[in-house]
N, C-alpha and C. Protein backbone atom coordinates (compact mmCIF):
# COMPACT_ATOMS: atom_id res chain seq x y z
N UNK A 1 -34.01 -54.55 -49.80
CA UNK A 1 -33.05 -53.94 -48.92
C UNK A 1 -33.69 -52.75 -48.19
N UNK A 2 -34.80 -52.02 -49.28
CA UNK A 2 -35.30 -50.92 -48.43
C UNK A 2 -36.44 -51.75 -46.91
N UNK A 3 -36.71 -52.67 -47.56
CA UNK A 3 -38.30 -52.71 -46.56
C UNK A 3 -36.77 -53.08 -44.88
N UNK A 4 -35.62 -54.21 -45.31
CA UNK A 4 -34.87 -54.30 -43.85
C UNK A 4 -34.40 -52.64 -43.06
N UNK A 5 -34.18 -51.95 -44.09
CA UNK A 5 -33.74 -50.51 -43.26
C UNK A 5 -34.76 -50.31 -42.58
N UNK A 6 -36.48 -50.13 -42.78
CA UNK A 6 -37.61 -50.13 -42.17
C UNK A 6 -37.93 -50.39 -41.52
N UNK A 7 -37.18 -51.93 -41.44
CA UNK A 7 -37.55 -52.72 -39.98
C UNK A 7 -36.60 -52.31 -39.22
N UNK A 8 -35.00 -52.29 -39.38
CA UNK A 8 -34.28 -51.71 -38.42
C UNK A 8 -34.81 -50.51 -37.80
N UNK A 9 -35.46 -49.50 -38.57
CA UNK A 9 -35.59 -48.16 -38.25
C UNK A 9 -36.65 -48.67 -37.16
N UNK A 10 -37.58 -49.23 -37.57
CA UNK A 10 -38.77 -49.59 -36.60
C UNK A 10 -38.24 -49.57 -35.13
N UNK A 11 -37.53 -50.86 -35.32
CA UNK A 11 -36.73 -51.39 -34.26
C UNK A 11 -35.99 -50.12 -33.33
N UNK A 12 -34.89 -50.03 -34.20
CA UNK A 12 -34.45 -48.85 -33.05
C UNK A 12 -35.77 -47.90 -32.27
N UNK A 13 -36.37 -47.47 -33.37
CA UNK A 13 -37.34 -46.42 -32.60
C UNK A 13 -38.11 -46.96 -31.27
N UNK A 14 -38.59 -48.19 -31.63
CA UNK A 14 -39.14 -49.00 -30.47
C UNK A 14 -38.01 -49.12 -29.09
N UNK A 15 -37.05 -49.88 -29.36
CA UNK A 15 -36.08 -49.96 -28.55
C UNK A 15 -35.64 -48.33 -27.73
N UNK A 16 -35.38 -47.05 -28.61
CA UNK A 16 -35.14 -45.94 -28.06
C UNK A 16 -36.60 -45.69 -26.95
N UNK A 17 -37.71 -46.10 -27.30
CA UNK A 17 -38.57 -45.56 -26.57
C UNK A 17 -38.78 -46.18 -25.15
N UNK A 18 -38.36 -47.45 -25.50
CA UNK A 18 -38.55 -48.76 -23.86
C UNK A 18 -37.33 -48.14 -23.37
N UNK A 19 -36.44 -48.15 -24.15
CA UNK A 19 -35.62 -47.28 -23.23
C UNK A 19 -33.71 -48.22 -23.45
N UNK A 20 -34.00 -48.92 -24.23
CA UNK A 20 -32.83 -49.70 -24.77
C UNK A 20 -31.91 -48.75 -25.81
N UNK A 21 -30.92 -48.08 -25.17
CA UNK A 21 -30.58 -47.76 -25.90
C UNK A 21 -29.43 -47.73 -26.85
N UNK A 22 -29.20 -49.23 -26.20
CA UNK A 22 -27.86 -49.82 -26.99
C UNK A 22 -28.41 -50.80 -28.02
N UNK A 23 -29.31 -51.18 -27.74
CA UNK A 23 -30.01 -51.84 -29.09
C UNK A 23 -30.63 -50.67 -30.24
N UNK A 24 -31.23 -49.82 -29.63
CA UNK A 24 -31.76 -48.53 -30.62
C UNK A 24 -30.82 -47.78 -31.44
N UNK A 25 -29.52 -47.28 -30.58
CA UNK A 25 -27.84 -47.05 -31.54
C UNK A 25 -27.73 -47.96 -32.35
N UNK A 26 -27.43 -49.07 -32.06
CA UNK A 26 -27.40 -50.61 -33.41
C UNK A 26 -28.11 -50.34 -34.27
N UNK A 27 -29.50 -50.82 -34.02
CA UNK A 27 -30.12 -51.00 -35.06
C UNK A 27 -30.83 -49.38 -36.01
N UNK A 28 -30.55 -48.11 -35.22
CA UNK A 28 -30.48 -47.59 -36.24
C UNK A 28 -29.07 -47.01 -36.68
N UNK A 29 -27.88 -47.49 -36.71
CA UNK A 29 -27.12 -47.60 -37.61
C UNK A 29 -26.85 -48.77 -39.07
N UNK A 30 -27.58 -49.59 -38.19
CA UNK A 30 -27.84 -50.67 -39.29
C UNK A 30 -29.17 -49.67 -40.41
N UNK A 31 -29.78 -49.58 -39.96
CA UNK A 31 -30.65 -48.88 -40.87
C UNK A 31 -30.55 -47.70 -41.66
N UNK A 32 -29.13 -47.02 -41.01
CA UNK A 32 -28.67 -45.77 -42.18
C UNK A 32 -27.56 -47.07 -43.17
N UNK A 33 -26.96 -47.64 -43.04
CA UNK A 33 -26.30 -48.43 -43.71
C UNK A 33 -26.84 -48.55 -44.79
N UNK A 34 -28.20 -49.13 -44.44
CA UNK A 34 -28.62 -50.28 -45.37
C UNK A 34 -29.44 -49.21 -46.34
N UNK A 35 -30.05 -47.84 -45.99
CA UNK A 35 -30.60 -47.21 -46.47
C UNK A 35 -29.39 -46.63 -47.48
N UNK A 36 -28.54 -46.37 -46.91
CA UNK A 36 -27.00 -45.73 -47.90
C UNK A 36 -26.71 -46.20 -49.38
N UNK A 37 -26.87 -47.89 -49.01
CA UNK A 37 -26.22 -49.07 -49.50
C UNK A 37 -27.48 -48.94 -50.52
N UNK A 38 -28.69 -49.41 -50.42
CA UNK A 38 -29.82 -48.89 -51.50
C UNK A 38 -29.93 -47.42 -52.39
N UNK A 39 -29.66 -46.61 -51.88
CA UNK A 39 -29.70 -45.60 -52.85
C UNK A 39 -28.29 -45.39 -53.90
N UNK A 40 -27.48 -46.05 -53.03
CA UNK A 40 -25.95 -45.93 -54.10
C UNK A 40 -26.64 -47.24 -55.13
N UNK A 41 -26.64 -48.40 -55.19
CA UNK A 41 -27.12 -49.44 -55.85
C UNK A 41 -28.49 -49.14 -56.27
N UNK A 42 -28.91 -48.11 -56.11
CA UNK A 42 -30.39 -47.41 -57.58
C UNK A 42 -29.60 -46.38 -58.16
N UNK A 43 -29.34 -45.54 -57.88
CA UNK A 43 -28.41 -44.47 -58.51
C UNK A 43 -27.72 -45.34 -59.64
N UNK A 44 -27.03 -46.18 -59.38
CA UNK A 44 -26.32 -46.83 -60.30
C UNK A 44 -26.81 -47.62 -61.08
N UNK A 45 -28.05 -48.33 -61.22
CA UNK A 45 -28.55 -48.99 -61.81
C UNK A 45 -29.42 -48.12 -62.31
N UNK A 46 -30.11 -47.08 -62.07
CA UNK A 46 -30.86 -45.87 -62.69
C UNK A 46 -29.78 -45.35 -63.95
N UNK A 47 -28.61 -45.11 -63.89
CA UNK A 47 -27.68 -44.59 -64.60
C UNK A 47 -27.35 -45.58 -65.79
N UNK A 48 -27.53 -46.89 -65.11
CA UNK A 48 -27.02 -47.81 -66.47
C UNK A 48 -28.04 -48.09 -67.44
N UNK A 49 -29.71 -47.75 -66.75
CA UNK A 49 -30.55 -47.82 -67.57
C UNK A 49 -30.87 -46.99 -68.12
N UNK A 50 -30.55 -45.83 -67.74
CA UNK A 50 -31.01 -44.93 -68.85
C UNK A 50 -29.60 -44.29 -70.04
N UNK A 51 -28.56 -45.33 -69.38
CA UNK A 51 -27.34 -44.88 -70.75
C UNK A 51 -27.43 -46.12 -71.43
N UNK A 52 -28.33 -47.43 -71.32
CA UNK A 52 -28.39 -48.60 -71.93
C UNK A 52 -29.38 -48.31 -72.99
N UNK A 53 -30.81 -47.76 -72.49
CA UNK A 53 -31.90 -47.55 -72.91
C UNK A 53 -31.84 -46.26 -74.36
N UNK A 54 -30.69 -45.45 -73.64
CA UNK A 54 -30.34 -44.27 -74.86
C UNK A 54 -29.30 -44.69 -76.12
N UNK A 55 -28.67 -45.73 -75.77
CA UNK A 55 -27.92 -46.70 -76.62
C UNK A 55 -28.62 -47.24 -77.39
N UNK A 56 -29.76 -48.06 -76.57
CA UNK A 56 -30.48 -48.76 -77.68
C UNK A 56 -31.84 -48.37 -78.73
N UNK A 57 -31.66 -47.14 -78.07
CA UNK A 57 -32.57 -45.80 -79.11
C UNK A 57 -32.09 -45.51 -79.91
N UNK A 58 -30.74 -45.36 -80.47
CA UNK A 58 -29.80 -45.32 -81.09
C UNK A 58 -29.43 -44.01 -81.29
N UNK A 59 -29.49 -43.27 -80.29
CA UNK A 59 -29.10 -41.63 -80.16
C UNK A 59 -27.60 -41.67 -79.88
């Protein structure tokens, strides 16, 4: 999910520079999305592993 935010980001930046700048708005909103959408879904999976991992330490 991170490497597509990358490419969106790419994208827009390219597009802002030719001078498109209704494709460059798009696609870097697609790319804060998707960047959003990845760090909430590690956060959360960071959290379950380390309250899974402390469970099964038996603390």
């Amino acid at each position: 999910m991170l490497r597509w935010a990358l490419i969106f980001l790419v994208i827009g930046l390219i597009a802002g520079v030719l001078g498109f700048t209704g494709v460059a708005g798009a696609s870097i909103a697609i790319a804060k999305t998707l960047f959003f959408i990845f760090i909430v879904i590690f956060l959360v999976l960071l959290i379950l592993g380390l309250t899974v991992a402390r469970s099964a330490a038996g603390d």
